[in-house]
PDB file of N, CA and C in Angstrom:
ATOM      1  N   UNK A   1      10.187 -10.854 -18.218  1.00  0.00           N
ATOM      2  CA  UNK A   1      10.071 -10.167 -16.945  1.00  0.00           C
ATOM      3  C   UNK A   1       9.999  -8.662 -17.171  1.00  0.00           C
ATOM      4  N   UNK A   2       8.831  -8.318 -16.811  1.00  0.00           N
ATOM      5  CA  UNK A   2       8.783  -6.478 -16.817  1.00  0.00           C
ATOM      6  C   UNK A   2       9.842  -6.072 -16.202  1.00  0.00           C
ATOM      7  N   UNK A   3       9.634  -6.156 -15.098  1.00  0.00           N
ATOM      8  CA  UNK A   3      10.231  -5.533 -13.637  1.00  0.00           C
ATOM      9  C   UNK A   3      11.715  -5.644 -14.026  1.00  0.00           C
ATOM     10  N   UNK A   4      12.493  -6.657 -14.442  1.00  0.00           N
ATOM     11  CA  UNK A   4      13.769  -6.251 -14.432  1.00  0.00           C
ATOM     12  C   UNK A   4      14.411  -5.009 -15.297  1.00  0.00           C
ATOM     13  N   UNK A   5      13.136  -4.629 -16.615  1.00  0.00           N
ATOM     14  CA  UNK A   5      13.814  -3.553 -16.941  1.00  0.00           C
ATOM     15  C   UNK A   5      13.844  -2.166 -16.441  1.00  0.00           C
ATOM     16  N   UNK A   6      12.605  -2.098 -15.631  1.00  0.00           N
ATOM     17  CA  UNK A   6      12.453  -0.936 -14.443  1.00  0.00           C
ATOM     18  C   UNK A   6      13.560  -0.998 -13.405  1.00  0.00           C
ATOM     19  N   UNK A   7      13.904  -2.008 -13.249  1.00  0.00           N
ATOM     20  CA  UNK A   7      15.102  -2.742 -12.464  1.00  0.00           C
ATOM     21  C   UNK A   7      16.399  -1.692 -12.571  1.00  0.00           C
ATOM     22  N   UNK A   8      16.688  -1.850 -13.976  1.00  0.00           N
ATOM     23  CA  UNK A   8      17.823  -1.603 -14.900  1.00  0.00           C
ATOM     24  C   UNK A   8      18.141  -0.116 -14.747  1.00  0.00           C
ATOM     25  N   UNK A   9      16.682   0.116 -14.915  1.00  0.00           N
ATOM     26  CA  UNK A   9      16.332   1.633 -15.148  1.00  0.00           C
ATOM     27  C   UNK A   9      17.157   2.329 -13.925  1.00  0.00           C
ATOM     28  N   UNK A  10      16.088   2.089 -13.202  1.00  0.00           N
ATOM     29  CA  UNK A  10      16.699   2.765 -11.574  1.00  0.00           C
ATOM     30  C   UNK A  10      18.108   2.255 -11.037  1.00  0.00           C
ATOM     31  N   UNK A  11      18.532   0.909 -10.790  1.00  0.00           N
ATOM     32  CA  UNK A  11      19.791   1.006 -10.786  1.00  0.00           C
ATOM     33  C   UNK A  11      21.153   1.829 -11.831  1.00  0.00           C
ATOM     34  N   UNK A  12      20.850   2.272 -12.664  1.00  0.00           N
ATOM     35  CA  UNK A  12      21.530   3.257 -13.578  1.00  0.00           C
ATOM     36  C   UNK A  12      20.720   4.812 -13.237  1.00  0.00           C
ATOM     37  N   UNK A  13      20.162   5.059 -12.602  1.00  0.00           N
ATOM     38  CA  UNK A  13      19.996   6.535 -12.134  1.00  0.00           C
ATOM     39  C   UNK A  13      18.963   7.214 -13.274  1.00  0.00           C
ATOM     40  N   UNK A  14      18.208   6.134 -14.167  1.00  0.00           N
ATOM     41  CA  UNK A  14      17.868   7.123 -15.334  1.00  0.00           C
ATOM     42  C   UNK A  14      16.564   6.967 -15.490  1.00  0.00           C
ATOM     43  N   UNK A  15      15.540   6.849 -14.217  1.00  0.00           N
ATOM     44  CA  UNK A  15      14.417   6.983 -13.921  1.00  0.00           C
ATOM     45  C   UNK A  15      13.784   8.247 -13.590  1.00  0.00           C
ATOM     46  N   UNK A  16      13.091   9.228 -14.184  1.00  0.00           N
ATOM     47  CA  UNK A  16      12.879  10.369 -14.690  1.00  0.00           C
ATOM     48  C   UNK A  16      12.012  10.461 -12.848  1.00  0.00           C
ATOM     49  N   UNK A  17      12.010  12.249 -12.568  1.00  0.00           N
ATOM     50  CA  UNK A  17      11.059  12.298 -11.284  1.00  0.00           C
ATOM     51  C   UNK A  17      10.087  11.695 -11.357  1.00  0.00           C
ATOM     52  N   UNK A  18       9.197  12.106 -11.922  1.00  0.00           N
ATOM     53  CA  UNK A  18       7.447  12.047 -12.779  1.00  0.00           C
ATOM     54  C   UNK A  18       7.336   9.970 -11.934  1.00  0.00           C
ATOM     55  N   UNK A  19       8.641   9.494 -12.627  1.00  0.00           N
ATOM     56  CA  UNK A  19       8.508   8.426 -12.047  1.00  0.00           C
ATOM     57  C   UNK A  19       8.631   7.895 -11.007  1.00  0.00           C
ATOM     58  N   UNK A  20       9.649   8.356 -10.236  1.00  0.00           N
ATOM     59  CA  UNK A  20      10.287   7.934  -8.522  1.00  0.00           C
ATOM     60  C   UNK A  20       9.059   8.280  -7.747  1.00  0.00           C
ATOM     61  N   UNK A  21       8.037  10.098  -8.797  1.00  0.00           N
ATOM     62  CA  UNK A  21       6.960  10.415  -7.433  1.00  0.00           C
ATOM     63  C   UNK A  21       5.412   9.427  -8.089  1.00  0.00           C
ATOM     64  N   UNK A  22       5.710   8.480  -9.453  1.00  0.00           N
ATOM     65  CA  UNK A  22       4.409   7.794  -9.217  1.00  0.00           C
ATOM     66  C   UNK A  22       4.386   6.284  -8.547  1.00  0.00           C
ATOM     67  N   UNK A  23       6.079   6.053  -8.338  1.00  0.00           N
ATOM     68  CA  UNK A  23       6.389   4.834  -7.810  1.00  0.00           C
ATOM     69  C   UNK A  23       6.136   5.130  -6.487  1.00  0.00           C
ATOM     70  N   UNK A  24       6.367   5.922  -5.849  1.00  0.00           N
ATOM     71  CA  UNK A  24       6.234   6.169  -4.095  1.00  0.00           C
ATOM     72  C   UNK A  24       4.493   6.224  -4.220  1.00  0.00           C
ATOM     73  N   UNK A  25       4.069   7.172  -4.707  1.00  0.00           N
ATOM     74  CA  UNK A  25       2.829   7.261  -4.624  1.00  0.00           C
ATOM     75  C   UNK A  25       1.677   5.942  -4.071  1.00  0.00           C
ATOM     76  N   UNK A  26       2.472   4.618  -5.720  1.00  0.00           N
ATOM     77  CA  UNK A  26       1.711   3.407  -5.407  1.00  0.00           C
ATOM     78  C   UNK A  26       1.826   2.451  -4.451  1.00  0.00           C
ATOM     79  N   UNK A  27       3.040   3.031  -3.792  1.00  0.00           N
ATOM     80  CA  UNK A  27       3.649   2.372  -2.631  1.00  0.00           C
ATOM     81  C   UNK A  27       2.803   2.695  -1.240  1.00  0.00           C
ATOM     82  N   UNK A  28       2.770   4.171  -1.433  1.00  0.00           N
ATOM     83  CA  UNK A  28       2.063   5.082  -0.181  1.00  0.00           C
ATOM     84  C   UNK A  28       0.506   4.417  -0.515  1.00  0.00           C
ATOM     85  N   UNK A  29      -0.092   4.579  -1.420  1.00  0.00           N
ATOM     86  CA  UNK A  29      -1.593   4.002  -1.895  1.00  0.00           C
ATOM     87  C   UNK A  29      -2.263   2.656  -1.125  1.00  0.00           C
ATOM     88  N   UNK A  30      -0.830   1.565  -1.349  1.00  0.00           N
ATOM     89  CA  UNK A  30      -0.610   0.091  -1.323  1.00  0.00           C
ATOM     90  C   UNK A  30      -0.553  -0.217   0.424  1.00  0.00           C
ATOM     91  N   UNK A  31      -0.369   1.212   1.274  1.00  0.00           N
ATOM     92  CA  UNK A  31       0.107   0.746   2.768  1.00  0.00           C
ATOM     93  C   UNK A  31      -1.032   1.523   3.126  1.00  0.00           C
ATOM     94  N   UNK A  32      -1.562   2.986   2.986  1.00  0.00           N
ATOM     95  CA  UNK A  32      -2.793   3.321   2.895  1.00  0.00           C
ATOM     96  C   UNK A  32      -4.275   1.942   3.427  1.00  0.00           C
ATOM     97  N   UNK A  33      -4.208   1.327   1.842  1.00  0.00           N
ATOM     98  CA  UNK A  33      -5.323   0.027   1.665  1.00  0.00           C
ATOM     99  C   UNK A  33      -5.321  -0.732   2.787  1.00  0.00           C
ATOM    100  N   UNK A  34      -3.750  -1.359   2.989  1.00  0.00           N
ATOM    101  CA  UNK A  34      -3.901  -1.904   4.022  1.00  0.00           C
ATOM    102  C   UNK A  34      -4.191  -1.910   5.376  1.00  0.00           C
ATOM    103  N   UNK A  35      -3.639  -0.007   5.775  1.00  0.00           N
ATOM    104  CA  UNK A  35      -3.984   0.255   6.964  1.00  0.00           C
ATOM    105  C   UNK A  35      -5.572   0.201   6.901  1.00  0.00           C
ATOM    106  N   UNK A  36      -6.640   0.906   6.070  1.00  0.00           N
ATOM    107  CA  UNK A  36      -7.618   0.517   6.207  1.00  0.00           C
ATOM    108  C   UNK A  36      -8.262  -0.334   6.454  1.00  0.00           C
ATOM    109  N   UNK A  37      -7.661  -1.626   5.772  1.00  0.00           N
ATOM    110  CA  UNK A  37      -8.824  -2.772   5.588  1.00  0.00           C
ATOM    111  C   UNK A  37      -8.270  -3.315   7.077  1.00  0.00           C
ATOM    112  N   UNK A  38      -7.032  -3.217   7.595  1.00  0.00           N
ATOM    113  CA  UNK A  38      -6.943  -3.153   9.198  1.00  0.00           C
ATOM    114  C   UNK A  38      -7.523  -2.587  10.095  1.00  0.00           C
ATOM    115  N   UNK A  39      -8.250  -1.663  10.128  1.00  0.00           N
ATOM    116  CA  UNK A  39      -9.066  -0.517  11.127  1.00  0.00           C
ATOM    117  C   UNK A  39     -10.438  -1.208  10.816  1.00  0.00           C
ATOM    118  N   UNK A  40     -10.733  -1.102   9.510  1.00  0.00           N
ATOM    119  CA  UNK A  40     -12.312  -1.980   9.323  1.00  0.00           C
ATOM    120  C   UNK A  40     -12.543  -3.194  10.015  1.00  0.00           C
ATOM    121  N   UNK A  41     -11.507  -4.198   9.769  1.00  0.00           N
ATOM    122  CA  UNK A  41     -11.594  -5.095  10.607  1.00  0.00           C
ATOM    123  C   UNK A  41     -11.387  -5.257  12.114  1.00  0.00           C
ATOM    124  N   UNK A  42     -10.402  -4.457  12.311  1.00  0.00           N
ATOM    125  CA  UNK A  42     -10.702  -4.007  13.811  1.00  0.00           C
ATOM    126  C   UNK A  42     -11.585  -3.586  14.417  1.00  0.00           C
ATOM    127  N   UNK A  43     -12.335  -2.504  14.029  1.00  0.00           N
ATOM    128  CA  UNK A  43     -13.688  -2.082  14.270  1.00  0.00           C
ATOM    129  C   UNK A  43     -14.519  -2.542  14.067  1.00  0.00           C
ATOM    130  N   UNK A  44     -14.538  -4.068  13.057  1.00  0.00           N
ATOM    131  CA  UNK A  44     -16.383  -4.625  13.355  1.00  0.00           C
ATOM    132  C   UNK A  44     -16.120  -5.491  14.348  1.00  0.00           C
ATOM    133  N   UNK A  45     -14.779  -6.293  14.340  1.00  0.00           N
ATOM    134  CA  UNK A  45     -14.456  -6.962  15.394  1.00  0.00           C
ATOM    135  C   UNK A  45     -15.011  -6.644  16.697  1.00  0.00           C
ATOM    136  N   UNK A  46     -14.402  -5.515  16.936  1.00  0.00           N
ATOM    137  CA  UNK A  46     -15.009  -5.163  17.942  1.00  0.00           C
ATOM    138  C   UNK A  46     -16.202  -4.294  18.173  1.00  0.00           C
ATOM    139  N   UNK A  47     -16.884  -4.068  17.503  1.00  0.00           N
ATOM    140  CA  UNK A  47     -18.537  -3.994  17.385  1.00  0.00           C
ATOM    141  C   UNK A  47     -19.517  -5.645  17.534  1.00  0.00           C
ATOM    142  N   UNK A  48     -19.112  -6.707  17.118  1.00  0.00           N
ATOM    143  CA  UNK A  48     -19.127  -8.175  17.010  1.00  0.00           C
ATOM    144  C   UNK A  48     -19.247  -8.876  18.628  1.00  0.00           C
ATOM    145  N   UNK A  49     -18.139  -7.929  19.381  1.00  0.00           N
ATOM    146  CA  UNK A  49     -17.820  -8.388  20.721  1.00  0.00           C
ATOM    147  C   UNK A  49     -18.782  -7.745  21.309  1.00  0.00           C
ATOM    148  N   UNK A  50     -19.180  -6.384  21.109  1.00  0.00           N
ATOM    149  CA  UNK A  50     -19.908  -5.653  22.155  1.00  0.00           C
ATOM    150  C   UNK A  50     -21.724  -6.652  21.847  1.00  0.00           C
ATOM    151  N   UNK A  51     -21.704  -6.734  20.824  1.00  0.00           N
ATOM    152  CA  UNK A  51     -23.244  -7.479  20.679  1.00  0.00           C
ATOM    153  C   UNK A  51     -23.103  -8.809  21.756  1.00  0.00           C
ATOM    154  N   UNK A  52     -22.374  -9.618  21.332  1.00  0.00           N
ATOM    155  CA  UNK A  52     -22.180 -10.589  22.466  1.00  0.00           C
ATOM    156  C   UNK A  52     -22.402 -10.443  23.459  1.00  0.00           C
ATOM    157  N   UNK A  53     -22.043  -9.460  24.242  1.00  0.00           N
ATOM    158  CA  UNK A  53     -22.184  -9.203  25.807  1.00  0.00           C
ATOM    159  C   UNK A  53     -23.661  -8.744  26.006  1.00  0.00           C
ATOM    160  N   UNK A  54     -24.328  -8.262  25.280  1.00  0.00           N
ATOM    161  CA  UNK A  54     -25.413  -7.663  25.630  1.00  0.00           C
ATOM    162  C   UNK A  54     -26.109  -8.987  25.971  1.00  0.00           C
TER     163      UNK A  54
END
């Protein structure tokens, strides 16, 4: 298991900045993606609907 030694790491306090700001980063990146691929799909969705009606 990777993760438990990153685990280890941070529960003992000895996770360097460099790291806490590339761990948030991939976090912020990871909710980013998703908000996107949510708006894309929202928006053809409803581009999809407006053809219909015509």
């Amino acid at each position: 298991m990777a993760g438990s030694e990153k685990e280890k790491e941070s529960e003992l306090g000895k996770s360097s900045f460099g790291e806490k700001c590339s761990d948030l980063a991939k976090k912020q990146r990871a909710k980013f993606y998703i908000l996107r691929r949510c708006i894309a799909m929202l928006v053809c969705w409803h581009e999809k609907n407006d053809r219909k009606d015509d």
